[in-house]
Protein backbone atom coordinates (compact mmCIF):
# COMPACT_ATOMS: atom_id res chain seq x y z
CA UNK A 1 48.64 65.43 -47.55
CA UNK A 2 47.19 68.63 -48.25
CA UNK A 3 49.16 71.06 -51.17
CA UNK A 4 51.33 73.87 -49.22
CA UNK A 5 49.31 76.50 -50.54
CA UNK A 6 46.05 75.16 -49.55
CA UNK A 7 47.63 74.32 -45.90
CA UNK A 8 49.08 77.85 -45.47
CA UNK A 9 45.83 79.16 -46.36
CA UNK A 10 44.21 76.96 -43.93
CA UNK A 11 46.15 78.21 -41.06
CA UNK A 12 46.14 81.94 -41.70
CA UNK A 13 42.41 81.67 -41.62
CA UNK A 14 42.89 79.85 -38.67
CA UNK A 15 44.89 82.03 -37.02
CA UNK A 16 42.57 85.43 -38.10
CA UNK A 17 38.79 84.00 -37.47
CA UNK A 18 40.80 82.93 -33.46
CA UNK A 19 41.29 86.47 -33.26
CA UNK A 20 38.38 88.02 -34.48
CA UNK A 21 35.96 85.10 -32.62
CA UNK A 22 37.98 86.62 -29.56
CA UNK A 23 37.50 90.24 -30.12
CA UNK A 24 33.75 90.08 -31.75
CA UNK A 25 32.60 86.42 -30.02
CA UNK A 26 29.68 86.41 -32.41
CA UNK A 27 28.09 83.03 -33.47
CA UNK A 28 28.84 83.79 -37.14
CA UNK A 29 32.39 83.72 -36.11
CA UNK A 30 32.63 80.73 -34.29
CA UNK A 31 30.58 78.71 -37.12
CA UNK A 32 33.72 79.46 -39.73
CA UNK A 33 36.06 79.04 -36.80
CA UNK A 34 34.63 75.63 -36.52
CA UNK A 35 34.85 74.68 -40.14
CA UNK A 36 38.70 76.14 -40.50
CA UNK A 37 39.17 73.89 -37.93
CA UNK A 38 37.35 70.71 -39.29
CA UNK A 39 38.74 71.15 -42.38
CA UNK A 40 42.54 71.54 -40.68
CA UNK A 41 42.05 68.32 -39.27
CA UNK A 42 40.90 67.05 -41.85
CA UNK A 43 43.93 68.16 -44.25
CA UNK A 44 46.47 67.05 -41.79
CA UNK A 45 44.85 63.88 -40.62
CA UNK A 46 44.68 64.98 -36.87
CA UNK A 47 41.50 65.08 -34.51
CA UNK A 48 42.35 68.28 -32.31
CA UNK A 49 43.18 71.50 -33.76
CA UNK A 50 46.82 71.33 -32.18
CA UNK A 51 47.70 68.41 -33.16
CA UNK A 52 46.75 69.88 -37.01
CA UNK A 53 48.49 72.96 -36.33
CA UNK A 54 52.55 70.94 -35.48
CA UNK A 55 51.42 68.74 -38.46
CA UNK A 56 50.98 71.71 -41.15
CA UNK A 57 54.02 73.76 -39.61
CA UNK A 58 55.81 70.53 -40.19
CA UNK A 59 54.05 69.70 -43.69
CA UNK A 60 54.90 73.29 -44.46
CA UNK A 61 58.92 73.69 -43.14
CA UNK A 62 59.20 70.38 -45.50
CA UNK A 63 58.06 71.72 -48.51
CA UNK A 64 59.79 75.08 -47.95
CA UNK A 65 62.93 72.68 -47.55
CA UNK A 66 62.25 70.98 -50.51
CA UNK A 67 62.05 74.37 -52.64
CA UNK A 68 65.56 75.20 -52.02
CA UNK A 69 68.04 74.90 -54.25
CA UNK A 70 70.68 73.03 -53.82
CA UNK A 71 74.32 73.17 -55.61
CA UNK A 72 75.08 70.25 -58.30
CA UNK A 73 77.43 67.73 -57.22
CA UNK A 74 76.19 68.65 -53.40
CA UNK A 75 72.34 67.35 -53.56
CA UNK A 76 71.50 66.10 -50.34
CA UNK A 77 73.80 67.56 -48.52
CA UNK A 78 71.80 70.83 -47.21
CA UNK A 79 75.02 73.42 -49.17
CA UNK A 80 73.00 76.09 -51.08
CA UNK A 81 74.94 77.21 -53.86
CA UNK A 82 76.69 80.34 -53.39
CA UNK A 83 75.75 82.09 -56.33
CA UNK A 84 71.88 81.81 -55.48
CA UNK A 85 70.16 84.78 -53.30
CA UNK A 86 67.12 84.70 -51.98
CA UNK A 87 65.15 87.81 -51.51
CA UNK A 88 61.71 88.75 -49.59
């Protein structure tokens, strides 16, 4: 399983060389689109680029779930502590 950070990464380039491939279609392009998307696969075990896609949203909601923090005396129970705020 590929780190979080290295996975996000992965499909924000992704998402960016999709939409510049569409807008510029050069060849240039589609050779790094291609190798995002290898290396997606790759990362996530898959063979077709949606299949890598669920697989890293669900790789990445885990993790993100696993950062967290969780009351004492509660663990496992999904009850963030009320004291703890999370900010963007």
């Amino acid at each position: 399983m590929a780190h979080p950070a290295i996975l996000r990464n992965l499909v924000e380039q992704y998402e960016a060389l999709q939409i510049r491939h569409a807008d510029e279609g050069s060849i240039e392009t589609l050779r790094r689109l291609e190798d995002v998307t290898y290396t997606l696969c790759v990362s996530t075990g898959t063979q077709t680029v949606e299949a890598a896609l669920a697989v890293a949203e669900q790789q990445l909601t885990n993790a993100l779930a696993e950062t967290v923090p969780v009351a004492p005396g509660r663990a496992g129970t999904g009850v963030v502590d009320d004291e703890v705020r999370l900010t963007a």
